[in-house]
Protein backbone atom coordinates (compact mmCIF):
# COMPACT_ATOMS: atom_id res chain seq x y z
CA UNK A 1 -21.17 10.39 -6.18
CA UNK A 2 -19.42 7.36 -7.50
CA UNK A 3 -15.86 7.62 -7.20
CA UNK A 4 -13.26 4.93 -9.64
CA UNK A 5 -9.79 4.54 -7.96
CA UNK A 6 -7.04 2.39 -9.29
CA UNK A 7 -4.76 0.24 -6.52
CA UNK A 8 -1.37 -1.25 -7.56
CA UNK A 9 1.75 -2.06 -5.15
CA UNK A 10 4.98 -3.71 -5.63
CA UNK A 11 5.45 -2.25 -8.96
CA UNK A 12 9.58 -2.06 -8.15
CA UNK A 13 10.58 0.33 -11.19
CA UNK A 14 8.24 -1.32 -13.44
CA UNK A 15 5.18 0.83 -13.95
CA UNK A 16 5.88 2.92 -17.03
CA UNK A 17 4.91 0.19 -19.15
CA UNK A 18 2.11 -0.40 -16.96
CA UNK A 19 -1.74 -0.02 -18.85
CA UNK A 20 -3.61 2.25 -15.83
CA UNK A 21 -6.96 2.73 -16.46
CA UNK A 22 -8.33 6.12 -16.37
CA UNK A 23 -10.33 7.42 -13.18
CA UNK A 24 -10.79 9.52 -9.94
CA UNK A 25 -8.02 8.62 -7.56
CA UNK A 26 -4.93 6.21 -7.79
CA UNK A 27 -3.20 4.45 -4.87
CA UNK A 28 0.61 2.91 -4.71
CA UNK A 29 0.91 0.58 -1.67
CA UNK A 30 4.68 0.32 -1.21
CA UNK A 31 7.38 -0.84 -3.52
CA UNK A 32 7.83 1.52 -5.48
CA UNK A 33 11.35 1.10 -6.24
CA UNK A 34 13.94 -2.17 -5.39
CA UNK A 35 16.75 -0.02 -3.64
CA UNK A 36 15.15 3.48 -3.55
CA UNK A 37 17.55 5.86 -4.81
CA UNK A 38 16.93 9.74 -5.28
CA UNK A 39 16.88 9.31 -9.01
CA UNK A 40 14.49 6.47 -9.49
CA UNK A 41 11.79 8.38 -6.34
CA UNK A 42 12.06 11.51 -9.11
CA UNK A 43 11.14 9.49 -11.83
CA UNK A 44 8.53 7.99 -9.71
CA UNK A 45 6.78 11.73 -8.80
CA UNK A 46 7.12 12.58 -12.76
CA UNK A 47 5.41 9.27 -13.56
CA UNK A 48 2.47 10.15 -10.85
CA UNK A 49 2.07 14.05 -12.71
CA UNK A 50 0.97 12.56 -15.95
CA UNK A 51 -1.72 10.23 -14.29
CA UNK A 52 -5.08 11.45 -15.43
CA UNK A 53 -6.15 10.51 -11.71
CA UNK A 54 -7.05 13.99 -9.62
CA UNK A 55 -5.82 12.35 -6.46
CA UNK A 56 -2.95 9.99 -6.32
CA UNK A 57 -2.09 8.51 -2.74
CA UNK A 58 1.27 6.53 -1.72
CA UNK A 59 2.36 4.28 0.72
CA UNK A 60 5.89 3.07 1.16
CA UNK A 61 6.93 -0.29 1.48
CA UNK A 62 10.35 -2.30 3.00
CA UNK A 63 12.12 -1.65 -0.62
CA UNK A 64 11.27 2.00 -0.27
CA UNK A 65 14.48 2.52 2.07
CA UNK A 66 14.88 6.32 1.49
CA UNK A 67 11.79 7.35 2.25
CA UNK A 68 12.48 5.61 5.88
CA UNK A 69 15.60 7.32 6.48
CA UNK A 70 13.54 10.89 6.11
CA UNK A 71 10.97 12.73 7.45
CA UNK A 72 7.39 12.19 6.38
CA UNK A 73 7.81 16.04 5.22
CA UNK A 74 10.46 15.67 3.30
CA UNK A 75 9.12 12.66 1.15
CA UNK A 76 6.23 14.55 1.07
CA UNK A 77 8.08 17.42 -0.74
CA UNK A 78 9.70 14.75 -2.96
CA UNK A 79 6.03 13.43 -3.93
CA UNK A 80 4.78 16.48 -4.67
CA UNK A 81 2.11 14.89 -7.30
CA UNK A 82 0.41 12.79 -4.48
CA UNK A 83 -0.34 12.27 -0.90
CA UNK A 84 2.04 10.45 1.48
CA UNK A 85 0.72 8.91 3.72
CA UNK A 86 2.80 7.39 6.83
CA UNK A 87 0.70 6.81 10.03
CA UNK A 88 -1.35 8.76 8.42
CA UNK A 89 -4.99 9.59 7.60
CA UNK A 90 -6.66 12.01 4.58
CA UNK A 91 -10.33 12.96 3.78
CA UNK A 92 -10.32 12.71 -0.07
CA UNK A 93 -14.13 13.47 -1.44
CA UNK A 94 -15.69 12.40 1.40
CA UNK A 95 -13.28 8.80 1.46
CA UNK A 96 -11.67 8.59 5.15
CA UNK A 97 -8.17 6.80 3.86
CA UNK A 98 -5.50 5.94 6.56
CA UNK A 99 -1.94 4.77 4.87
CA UNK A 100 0.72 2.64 7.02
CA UNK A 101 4.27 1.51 5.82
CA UNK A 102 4.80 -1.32 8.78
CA UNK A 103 6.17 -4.60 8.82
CA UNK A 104 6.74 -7.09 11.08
CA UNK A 105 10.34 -7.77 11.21
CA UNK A 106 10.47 -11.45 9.51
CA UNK A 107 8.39 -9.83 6.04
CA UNK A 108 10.19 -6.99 5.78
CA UNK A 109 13.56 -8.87 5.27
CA UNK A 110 15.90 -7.06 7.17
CA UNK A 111 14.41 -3.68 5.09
CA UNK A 112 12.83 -0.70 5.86
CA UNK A 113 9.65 -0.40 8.27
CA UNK A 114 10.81 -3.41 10.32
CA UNK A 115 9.53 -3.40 13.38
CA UNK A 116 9.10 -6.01 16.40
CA UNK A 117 6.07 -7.89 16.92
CA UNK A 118 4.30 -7.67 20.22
CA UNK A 119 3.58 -3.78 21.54
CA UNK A 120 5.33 -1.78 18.84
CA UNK A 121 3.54 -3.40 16.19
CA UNK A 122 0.18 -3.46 17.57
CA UNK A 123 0.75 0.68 19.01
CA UNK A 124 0.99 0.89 14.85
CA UNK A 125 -2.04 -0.29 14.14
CA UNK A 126 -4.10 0.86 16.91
CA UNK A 127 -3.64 4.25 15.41
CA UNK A 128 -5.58 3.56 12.49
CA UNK A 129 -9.01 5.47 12.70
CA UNK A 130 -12.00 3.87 13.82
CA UNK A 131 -14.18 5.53 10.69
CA UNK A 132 -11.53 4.92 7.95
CA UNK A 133 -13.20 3.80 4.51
CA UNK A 134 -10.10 2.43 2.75
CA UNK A 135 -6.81 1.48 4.79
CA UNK A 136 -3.61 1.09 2.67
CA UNK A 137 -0.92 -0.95 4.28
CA UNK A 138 2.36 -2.80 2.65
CA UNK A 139 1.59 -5.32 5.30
CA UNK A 140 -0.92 -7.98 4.23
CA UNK A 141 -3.50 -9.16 6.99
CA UNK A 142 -3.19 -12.79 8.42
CA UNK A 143 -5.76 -14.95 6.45
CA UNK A 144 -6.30 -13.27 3.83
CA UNK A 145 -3.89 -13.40 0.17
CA UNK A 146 -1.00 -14.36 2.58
CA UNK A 147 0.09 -17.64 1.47
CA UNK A 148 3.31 -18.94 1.19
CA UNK A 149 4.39 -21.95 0.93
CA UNK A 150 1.10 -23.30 2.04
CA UNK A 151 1.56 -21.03 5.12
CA UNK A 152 -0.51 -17.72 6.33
CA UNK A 153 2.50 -15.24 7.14
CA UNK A 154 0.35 -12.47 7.64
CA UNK A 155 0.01 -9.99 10.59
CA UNK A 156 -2.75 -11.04 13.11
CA UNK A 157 -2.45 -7.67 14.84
CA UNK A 158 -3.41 -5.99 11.56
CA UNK A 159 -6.49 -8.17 11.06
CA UNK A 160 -7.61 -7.88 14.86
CA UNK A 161 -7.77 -4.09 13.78
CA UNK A 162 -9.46 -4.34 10.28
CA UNK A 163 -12.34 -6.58 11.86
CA UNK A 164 -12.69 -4.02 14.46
CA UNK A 165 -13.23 -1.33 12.43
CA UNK A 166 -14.31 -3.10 9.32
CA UNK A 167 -13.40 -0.64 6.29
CA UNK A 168 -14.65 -0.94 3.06
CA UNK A 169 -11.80 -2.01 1.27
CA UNK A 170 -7.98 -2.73 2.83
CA UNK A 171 -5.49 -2.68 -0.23
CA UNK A 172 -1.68 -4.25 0.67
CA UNK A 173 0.37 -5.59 -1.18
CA UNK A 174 4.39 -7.20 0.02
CA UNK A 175 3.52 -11.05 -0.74
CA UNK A 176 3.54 -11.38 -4.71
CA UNK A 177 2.33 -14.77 -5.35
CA UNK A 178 -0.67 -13.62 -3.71
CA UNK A 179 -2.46 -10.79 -6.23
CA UNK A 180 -6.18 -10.74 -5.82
CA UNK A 181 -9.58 -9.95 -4.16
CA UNK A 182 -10.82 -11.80 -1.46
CA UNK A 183 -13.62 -10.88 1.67
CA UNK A 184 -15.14 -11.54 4.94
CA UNK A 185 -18.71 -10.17 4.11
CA UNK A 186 -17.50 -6.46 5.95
CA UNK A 187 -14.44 -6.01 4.18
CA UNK A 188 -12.65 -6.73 0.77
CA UNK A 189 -9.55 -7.37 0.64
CA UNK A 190 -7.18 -6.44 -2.35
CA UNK A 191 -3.21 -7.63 -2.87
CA UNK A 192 -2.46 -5.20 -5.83
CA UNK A 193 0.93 -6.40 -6.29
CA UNK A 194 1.76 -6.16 -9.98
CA UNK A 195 5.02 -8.02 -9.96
CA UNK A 196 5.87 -11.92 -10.50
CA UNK A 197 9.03 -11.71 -8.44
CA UNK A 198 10.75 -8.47 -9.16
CA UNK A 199 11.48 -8.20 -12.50
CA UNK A 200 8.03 -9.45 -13.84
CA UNK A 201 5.02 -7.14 -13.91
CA UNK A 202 2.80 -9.18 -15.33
CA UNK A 203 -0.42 -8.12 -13.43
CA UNK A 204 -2.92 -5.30 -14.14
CA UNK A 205 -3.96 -2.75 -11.26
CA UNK A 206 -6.74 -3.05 -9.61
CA UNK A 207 -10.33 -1.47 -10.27
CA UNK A 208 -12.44 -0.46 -7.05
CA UNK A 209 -15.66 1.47 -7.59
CA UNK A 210 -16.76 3.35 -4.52
């Protein structure tokens, strides 16, 4: 069966006026909101209910501060039109996705899901399943849409993991300038982020057919 799911991140507020195309299952990769208040995360959950999509899956990101500050329960109960996923793994239609918030300190700005380089980080992503399909991190991967400045800033923890176990697809977002599709011949890589800065959502999600 031939499955179409829809990838965005970094929408910050901005994805009413967003044009999603229609299919199976649609994925949020962090961002959601700039400051994460109460009112904006309800708004958010109401936006998700009217997406055609049967499955919707979401994945915080360093903006998301709320969600950080509770339990993986209780944003789940606060999403209650999708799937939360924190450290997390779900078997959607046969599709073994694993969703991580997780930044190293330096890209997540002082935010939420900070965390230190070194052993922390890496116990993070060594929990991601061996046989997941599509992994869903904020975090982009060293070497791959990662560029600023002329510089890779990406993790090189999280790509030692994605070449080990060599998903399908690995959707991020967190690093604007840097929306777009690239691959190693194993995996494809997608930056869904749908903002120009913050204010500026000038980019369309992302089609995947699987």
């Amino acid at each position: 069966m031939t499955l179409k799911i829809i990838a965005v991140s970094d929408t910050h507020n901005h994805y009413e006026n967003l044009v999603i195309p229609n299919g199976d299952i649609f994925i949020h990769a962090g961002d959601i909101t700039i400051s994460s208040q109460m009112d904006k995360i309800a708004k958010f959950n109401d936006f998700l209910g009217n997406l055609p999509h049967k499955y919707k899956i979401v994945v915080a990101g360093n903006h998301d501060r709320l969600f950080e500050k509770l339990s993986k329960n209780k944003v789940q109960s606060l999403l209650t039109n999708a799937i939360y996923l924190e450290d997390q793994a779900a078997k959607i239609e046969g599709i073994n996705f694993y969703g991580s918030p997780w930044l190293p300190w330096f890209l997540a700005l002082d935010m939420a899901f900070a965390i230190n380089f070194g052993t922390d980080l890496r116990n993070k992503w060594n929990q991601i399943p061996v046989d997941t399909d599509i992994l869903i991190t904020h975090c982009p991967p060293y070497g791959h849409l990662d560029i600023v400045d002329g510089i890779n800033i990406g993790c090189a923890d999280l790509l030692n993991v994605v070449e080990k176990i060599n998903p399908k697809y690995h959707i991020f977002g967190h690093l604007h300038e840097n929306y777009g599709i690239s691959s190693n011949g194993k995996t494809k890589f997608i930056n869904a982020s749908i903002c120009e800065g913050i204010d500026n959502p000038i980019r369309f999600p992302v089609e995947i057919i699987f």
